[in-house]
N, C-alpha and C. Protein backbone atom coordinates (compact mmCIF):
# COMPACT_ATOMS: atom_id res chain seq x y z
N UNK A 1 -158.69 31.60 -81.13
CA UNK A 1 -159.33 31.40 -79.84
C UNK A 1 -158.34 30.74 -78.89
N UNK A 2 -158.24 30.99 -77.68
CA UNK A 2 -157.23 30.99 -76.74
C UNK A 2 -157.96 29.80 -76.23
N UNK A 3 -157.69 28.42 -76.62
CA UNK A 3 -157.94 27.19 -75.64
C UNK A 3 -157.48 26.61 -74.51
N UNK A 4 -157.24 27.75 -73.43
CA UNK A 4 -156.46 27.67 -72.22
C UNK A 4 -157.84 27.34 -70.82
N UNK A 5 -157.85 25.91 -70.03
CA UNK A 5 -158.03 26.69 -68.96
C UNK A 5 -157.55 26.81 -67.83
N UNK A 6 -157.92 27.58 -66.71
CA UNK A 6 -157.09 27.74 -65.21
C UNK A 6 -157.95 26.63 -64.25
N UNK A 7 -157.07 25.83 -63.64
CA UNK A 7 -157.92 24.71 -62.78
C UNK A 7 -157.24 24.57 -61.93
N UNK A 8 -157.76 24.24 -60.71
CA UNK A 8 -157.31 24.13 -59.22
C UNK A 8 -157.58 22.99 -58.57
N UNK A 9 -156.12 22.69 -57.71
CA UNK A 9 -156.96 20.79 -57.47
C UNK A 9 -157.42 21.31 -56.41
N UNK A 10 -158.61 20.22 -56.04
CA UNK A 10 -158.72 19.87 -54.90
C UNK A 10 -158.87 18.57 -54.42
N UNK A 11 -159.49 18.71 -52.72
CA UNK A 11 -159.09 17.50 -52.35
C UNK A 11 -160.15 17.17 -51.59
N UNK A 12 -161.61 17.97 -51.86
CA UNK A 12 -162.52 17.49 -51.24
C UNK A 12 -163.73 16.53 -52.51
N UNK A 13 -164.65 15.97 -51.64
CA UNK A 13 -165.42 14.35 -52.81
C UNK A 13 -166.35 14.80 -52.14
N UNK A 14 -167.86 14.21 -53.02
CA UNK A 14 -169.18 13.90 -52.61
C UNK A 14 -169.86 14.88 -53.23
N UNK A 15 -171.11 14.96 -52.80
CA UNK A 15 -172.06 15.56 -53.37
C UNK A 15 -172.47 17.31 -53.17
N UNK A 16 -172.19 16.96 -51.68
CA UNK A 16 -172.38 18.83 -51.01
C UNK A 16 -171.14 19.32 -51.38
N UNK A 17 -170.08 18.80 -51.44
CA UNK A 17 -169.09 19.66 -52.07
C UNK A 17 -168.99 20.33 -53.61
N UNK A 18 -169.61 19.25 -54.33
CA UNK A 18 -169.95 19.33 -55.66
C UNK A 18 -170.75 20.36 -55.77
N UNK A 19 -171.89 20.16 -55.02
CA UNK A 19 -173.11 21.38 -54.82
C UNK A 19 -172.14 23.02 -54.54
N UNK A 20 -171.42 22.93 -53.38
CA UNK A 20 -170.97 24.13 -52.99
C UNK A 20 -170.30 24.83 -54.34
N UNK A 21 -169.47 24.12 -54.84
CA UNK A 21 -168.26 24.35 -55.99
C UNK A 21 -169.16 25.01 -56.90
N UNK A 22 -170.33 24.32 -57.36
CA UNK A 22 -171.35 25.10 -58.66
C UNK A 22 -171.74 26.49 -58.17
N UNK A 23 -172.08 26.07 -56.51
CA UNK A 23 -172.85 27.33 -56.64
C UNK A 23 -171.89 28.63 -56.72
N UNK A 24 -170.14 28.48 -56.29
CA UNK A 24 -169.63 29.32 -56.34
C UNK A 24 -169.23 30.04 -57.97
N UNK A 25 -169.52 28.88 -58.73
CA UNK A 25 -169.37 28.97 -60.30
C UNK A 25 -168.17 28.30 -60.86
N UNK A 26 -167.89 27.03 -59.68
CA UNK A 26 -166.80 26.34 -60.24
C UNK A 26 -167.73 25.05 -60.77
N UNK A 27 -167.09 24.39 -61.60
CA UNK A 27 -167.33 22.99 -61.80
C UNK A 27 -166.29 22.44 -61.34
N UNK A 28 -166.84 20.43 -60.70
CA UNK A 28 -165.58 19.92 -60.44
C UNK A 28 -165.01 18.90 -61.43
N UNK A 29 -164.21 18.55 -61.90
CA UNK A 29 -163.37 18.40 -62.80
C UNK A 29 -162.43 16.97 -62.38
N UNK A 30 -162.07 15.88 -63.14
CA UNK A 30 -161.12 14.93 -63.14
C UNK A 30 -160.04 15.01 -64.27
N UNK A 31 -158.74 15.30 -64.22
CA UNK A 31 -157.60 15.15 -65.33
C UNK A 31 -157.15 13.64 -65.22
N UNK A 32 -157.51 12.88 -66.18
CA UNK A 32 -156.52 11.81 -66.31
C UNK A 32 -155.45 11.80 -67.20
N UNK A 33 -154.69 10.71 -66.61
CA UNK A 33 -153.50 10.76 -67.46
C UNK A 33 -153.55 9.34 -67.88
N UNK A 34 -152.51 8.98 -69.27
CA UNK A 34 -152.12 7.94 -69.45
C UNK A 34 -151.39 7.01 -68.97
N UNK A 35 -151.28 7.17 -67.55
CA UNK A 35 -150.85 5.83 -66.55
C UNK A 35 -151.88 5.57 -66.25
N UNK A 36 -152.79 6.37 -65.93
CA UNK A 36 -154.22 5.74 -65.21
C UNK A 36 -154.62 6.65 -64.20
N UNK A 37 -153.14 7.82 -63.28
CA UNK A 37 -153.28 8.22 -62.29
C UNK A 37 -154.76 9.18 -62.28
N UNK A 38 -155.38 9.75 -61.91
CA UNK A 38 -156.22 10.94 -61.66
C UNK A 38 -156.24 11.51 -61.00
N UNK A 39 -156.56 13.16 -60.85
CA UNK A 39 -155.84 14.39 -60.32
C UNK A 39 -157.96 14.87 -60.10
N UNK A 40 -157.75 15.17 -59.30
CA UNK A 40 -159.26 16.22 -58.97
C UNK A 40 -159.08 17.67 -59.04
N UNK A 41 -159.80 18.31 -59.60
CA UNK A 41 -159.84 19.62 -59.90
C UNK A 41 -160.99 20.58 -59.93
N UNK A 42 -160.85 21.71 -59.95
CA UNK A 42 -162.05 22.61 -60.02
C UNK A 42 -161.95 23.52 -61.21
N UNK A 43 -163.01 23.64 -62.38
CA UNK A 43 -162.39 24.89 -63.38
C UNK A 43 -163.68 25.92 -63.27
N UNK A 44 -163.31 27.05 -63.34
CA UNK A 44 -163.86 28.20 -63.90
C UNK A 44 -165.11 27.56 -64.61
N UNK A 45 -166.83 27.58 -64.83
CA UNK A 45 -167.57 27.37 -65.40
C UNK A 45 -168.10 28.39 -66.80
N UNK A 46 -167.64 29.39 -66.49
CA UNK A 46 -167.67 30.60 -67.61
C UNK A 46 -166.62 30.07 -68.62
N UNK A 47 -165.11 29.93 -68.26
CA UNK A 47 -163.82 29.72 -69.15
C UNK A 47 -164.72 28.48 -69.95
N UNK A 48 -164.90 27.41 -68.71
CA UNK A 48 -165.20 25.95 -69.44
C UNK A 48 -165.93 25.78 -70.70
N UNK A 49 -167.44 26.45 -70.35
CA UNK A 49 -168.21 26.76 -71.37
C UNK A 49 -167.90 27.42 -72.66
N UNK A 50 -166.89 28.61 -72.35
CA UNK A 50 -166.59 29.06 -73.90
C UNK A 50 -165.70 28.10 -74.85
N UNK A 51 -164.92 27.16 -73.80
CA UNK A 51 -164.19 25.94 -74.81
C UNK A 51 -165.23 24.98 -75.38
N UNK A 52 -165.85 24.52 -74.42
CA UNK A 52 -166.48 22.94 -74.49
C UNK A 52 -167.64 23.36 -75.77
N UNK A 53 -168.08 24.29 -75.66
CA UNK A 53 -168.71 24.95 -76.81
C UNK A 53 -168.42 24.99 -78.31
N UNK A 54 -167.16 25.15 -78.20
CA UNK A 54 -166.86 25.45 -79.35
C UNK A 54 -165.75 24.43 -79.86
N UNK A 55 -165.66 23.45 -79.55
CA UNK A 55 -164.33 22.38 -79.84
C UNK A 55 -165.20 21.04 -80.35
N UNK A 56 -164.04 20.05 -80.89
CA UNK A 56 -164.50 18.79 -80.88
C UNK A 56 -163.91 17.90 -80.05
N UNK A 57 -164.26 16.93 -79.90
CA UNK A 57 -163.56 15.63 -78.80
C UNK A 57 -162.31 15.65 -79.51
N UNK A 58 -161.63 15.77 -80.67
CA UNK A 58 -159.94 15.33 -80.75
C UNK A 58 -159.35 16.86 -80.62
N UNK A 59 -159.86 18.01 -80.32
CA UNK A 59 -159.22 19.37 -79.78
C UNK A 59 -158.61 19.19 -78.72
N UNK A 60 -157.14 19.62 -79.17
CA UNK A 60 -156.07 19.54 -77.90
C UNK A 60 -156.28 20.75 -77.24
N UNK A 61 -156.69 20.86 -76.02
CA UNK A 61 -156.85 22.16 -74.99
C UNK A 61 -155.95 22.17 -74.47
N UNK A 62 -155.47 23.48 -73.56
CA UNK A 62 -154.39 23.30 -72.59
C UNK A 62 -154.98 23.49 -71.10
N UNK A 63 -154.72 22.81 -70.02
CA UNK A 63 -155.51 23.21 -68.81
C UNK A 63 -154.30 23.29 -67.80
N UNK A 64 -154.42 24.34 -67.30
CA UNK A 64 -152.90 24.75 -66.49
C UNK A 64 -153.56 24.55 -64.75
N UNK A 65 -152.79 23.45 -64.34
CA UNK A 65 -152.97 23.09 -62.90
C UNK A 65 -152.08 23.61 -61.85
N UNK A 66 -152.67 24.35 -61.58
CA UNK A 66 -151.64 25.16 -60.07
C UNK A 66 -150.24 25.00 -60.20
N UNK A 67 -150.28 25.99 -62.20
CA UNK A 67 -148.81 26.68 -62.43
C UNK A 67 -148.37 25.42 -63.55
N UNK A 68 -148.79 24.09 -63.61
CA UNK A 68 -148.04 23.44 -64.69
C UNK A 68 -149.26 23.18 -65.79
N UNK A 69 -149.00 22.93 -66.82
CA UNK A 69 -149.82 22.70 -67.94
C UNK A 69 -150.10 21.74 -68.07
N UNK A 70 -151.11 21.21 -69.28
CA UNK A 70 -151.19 19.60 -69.28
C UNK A 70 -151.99 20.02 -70.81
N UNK A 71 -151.28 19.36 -71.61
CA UNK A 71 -152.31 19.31 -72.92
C UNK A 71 -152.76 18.11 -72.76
N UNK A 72 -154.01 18.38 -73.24
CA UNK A 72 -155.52 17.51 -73.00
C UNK A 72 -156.82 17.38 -73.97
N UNK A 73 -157.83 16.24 -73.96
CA UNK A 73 -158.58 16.34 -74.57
C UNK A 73 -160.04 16.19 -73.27
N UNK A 74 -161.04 16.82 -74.12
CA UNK A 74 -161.99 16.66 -72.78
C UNK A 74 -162.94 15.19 -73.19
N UNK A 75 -162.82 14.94 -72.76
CA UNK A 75 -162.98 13.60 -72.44
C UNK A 75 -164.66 13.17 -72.71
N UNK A 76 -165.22 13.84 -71.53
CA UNK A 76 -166.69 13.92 -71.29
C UNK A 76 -166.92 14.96 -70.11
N UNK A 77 -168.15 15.63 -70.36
CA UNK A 77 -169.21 16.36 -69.80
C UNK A 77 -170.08 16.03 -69.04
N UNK A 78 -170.72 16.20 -68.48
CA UNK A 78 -171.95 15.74 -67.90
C UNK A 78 -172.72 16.92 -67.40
N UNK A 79 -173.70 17.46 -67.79
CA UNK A 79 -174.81 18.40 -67.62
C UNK A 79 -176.29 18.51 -67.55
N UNK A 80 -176.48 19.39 -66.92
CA UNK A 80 -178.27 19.01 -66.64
C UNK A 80 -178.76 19.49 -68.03
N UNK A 81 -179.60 18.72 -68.33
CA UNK A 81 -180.53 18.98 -69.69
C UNK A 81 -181.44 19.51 -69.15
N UNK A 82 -181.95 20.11 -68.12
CA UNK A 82 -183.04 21.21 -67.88
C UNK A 82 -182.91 22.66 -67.97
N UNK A 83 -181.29 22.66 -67.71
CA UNK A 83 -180.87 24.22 -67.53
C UNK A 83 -179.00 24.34 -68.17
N UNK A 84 -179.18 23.31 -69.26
CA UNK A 84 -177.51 23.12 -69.96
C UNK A 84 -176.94 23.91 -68.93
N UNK A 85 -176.71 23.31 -67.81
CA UNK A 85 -175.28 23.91 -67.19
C UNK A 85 -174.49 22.60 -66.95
N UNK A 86 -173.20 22.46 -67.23
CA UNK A 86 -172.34 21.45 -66.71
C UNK A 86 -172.04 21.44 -65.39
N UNK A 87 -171.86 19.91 -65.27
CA UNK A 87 -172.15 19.69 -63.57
C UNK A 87 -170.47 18.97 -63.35
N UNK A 88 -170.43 18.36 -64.63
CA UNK A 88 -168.85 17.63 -64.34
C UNK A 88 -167.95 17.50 -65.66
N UNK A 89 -167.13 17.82 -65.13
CA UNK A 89 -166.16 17.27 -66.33
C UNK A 89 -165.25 16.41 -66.67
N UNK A 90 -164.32 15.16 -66.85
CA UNK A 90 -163.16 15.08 -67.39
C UNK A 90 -162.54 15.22 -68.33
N UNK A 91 -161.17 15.13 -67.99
CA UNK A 91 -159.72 15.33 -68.78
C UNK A 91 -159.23 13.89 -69.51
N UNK A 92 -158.43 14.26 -70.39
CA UNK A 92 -157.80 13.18 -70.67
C UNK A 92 -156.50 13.57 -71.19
N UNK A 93 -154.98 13.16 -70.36
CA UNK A 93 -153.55 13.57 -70.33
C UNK A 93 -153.07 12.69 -71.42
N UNK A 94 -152.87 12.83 -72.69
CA UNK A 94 -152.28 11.52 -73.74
C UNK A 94 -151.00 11.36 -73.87
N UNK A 95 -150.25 10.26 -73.39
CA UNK A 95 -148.71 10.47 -73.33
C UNK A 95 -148.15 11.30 -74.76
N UNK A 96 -147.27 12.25 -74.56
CA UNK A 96 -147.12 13.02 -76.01
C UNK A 96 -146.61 12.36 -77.15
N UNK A 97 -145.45 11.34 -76.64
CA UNK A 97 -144.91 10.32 -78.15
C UNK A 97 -145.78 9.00 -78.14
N UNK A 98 -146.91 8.53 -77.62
CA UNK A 98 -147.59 7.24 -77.93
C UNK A 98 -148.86 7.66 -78.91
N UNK A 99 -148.54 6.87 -79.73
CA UNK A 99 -150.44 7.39 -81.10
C UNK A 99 -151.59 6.67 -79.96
N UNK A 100 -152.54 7.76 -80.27
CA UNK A 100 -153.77 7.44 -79.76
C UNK A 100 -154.76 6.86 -81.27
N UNK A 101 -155.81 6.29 -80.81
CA UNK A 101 -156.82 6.13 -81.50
C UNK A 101 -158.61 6.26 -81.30
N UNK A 102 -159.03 7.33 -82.18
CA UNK A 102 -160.00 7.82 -82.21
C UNK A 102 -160.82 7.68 -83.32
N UNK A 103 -162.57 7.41 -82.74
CA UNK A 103 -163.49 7.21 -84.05
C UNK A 103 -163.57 9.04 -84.74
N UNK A 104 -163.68 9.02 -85.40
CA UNK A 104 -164.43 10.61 -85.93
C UNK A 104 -165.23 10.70 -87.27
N UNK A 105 -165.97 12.00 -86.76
CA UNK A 105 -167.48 11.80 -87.55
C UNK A 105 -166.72 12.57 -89.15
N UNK A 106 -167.32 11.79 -90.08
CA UNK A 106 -166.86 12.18 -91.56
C UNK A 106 -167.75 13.70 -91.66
N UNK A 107 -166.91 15.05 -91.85
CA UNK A 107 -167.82 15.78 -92.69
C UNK A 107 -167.97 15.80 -93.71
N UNK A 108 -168.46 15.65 -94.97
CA UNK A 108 -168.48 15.65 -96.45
C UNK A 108 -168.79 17.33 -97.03
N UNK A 109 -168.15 17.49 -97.73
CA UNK A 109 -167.56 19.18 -97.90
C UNK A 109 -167.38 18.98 -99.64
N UNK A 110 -168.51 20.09 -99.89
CA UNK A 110 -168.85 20.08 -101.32
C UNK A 110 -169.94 19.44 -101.89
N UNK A 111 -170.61 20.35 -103.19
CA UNK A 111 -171.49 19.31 -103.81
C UNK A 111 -170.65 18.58 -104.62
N UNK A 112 -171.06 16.86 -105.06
CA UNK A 112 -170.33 16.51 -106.13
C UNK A 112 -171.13 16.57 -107.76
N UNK A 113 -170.14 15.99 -108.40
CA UNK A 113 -170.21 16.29 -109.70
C UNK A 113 -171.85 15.99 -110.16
N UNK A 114 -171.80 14.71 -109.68
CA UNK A 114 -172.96 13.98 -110.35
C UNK A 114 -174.34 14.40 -109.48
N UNK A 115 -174.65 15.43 -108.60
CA UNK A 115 -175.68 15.57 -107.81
C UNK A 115 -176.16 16.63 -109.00
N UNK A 116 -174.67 17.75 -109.04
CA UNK A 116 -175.11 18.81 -110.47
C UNK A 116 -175.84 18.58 -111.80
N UNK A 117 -175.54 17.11 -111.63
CA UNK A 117 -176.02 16.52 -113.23
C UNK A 117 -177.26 15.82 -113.16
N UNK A 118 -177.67 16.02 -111.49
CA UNK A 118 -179.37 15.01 -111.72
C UNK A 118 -179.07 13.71 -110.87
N UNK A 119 -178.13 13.35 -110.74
CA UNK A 119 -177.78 12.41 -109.29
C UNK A 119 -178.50 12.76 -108.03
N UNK A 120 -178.64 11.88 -106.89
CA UNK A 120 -178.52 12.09 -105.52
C UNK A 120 -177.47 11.39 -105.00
N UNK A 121 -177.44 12.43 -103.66
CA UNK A 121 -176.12 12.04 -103.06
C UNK A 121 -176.58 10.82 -101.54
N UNK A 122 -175.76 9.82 -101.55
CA UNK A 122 -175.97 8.79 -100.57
C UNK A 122 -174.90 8.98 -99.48
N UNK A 123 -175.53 9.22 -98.11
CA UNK A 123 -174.22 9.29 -97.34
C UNK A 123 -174.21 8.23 -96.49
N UNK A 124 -172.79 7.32 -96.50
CA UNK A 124 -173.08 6.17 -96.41
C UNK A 124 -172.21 6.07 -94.95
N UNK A 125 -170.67 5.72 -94.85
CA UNK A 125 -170.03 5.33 -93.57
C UNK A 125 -170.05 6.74 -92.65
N UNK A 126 -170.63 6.97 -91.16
CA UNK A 126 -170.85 8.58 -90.75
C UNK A 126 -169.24 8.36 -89.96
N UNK A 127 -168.40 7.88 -89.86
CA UNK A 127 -167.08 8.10 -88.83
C UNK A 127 -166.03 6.99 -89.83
N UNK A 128 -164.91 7.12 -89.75
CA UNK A 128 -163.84 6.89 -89.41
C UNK A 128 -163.25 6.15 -88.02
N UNK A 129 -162.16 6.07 -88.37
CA UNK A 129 -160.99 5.48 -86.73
C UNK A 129 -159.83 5.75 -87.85
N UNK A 130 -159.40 6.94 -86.34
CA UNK A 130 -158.15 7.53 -87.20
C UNK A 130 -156.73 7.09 -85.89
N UNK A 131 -155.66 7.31 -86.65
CA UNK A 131 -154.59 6.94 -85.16
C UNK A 131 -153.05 8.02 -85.39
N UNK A 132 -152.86 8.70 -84.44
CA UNK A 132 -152.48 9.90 -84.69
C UNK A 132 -151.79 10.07 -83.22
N UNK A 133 -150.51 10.55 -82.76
CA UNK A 133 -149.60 11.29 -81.71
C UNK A 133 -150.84 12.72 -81.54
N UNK A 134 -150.70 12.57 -80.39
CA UNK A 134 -152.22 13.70 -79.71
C UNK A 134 -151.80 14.94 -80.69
N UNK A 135 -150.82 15.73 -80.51
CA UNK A 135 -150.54 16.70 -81.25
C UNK A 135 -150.42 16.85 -82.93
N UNK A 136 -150.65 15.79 -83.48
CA UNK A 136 -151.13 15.43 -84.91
C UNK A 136 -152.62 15.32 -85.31
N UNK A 137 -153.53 14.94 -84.39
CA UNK A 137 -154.41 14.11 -84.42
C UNK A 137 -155.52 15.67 -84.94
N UNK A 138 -156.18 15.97 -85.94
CA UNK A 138 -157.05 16.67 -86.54
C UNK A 138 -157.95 16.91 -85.94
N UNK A 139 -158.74 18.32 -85.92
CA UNK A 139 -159.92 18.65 -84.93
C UNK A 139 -160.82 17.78 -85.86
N UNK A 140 -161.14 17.99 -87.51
CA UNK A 140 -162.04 17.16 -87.65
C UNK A 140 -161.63 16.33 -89.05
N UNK A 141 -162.57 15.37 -89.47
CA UNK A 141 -161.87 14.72 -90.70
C UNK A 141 -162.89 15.46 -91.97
N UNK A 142 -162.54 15.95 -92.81
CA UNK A 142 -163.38 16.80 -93.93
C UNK A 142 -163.31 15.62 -95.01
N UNK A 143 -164.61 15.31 -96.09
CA UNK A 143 -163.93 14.94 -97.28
C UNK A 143 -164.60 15.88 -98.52
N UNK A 144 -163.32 15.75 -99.24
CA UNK A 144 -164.59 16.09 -100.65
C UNK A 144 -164.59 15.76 -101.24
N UNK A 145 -166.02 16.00 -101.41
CA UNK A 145 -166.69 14.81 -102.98
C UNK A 145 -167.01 15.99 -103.63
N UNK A 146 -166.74 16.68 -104.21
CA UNK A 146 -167.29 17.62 -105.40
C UNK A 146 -166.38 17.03 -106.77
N UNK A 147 -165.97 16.21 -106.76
CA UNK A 147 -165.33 15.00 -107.52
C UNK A 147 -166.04 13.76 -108.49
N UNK A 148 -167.08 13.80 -107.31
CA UNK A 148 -167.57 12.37 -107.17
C UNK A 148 -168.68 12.66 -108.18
N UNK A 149 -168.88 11.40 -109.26
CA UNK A 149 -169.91 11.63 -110.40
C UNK A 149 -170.97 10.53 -109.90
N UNK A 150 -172.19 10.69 -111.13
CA UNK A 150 -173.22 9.47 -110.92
C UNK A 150 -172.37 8.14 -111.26
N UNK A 151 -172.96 7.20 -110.14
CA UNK A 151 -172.39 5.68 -110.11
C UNK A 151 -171.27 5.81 -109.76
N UNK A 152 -170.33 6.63 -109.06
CA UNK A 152 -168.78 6.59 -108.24
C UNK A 152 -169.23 6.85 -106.66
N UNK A 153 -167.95 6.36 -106.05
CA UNK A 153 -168.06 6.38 -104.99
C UNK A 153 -166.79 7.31 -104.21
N UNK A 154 -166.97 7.95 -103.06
CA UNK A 154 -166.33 8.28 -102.43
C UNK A 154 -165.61 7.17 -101.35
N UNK A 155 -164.17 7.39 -101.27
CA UNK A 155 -163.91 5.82 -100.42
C UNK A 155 -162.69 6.20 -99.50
N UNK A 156 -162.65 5.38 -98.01
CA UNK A 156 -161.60 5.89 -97.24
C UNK A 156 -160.26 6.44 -97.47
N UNK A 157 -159.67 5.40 -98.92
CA UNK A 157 -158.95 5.92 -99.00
C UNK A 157 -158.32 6.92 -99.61
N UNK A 158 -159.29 7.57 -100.41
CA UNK A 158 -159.21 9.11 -100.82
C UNK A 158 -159.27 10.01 -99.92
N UNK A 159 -159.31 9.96 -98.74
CA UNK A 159 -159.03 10.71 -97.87
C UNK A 159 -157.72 11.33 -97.53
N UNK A 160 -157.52 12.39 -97.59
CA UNK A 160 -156.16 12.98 -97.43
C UNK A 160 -156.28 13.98 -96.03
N UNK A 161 -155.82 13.24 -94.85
CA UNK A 161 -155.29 13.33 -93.66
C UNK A 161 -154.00 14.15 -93.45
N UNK A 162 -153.38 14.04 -94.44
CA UNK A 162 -151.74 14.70 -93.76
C UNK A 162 -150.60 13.82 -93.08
N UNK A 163 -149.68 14.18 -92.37
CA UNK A 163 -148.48 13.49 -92.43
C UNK A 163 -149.03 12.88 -91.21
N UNK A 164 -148.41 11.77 -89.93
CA UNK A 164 -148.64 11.63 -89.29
C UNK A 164 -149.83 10.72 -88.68
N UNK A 165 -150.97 10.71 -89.61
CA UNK A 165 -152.09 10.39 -89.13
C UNK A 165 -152.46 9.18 -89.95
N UNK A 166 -153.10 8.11 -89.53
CA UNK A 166 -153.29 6.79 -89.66
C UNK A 166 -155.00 6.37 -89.99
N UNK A 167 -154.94 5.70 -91.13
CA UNK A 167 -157.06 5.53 -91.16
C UNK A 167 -156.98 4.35 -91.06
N UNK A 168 -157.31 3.67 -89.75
CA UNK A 168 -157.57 2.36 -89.57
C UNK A 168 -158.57 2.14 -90.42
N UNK A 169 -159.84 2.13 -90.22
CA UNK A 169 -160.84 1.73 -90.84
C UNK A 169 -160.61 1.27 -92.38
N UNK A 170 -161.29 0.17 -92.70
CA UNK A 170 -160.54 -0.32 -93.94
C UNK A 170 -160.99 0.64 -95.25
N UNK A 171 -159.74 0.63 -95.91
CA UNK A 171 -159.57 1.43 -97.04
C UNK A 171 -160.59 1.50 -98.33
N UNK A 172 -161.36 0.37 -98.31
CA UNK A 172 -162.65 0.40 -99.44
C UNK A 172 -163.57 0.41 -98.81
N UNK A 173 -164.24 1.31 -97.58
CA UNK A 173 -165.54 1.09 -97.06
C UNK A 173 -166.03 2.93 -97.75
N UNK A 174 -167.28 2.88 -98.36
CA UNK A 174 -167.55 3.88 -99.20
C UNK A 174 -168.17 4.91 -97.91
N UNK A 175 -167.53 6.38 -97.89
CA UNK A 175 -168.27 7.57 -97.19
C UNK A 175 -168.99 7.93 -97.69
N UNK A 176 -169.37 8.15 -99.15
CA UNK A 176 -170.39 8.79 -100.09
C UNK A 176 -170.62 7.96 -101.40
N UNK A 177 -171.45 8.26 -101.88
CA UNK A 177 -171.27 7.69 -102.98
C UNK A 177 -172.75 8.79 -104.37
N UNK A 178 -172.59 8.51 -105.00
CA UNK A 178 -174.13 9.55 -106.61
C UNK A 178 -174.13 8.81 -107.09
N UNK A 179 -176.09 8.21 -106.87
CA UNK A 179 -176.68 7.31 -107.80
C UNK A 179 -177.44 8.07 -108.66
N UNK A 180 -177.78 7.75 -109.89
CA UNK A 180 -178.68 7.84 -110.57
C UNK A 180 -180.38 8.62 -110.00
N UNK A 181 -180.42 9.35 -110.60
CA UNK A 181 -181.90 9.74 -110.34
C UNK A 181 -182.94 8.84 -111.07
N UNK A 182 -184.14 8.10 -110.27
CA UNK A 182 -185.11 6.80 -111.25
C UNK A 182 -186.22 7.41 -112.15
């Protein structure tokens, strides 16, 4: 999937402008960067939607501003819950050699051992805080417990991340764990 989008600054603010921009089928848009500066923009609402849809908050997108690029994460949304259309968006520009740090939600991937044997499974810590150079940093964190027996635990630091990437969160706080059936 081509995570590109086309965005155009502009240089008009307020509300009727905002209004005009939707109705033409733009959304209006903020890119920040890691100085702080911010850039105003307009993107495509069709393009937007097929990304924002389908990504997570640590997905590096690319959003190309009148001819230069900017890898980015989207930041936040903002949309009407009457008629899911997005009304706003921002960006977020991450300097490319400084590690960022991000919470992320644990998926747990696999049955484990001990659920097969008459266990239940307890799902215990739901996120992480991981710290990672933007272009390292994982769309999502997976673990597996198809390992994991009755009375063991699944624990941060069995997590295998890859090169690059950092698990703040302390190393014995349990993601899963198979107790005993009573």
């Amino acid at each position: 999937m081509d995570l590109t989008i086309n965005a155009k600054t502009r240089s008009t603010t307020g509300r009727a402008n905002a209004r005009r921009l939707r109705a033409q089928g733009r959304i209006p848009a903020v890119l920040y960067n890691s100085e702080g500066k911010s850039t105003m923009l307009d993107i495509d609402e069709v393009e937007f939607n097929k990304i924002w849809r389908n990504v997570t908050p640590s997905t590096l997108i690319n959003v190309t501003v009148d001819g230069t690029s900017h890898d980015v994460f989207i930041k936040d949304a903002e949309y009407n819950i009457r008629n899911d259309k997005v009304l706003h968006a921002d960006f977020f520009e991450p300097a490319a050699d400084k590690a960022i740090t991000m919470k992320m939600p644990v998926h747990l991937v696999g049955t484990p051992a001990g659920v097969l044997k008459g266990g239940f499974l307890l799902k215990q810590a739901p996120e992480v805080q991981i710290k990672a150079v933007a272009k390292k940093m994982p769309a999502r964190v997976d673990a597996d417990i198809s390992g994991v027996n009755i009375g063991e635990k699944f624990l941060v630091k069995n997590l295998n991340l890859g090169d690059g990437v950092t698990v703040i969160t302390d190393a014995e706080v349990a993601l899963a764990s198979v107790k005993p059936a009573r």
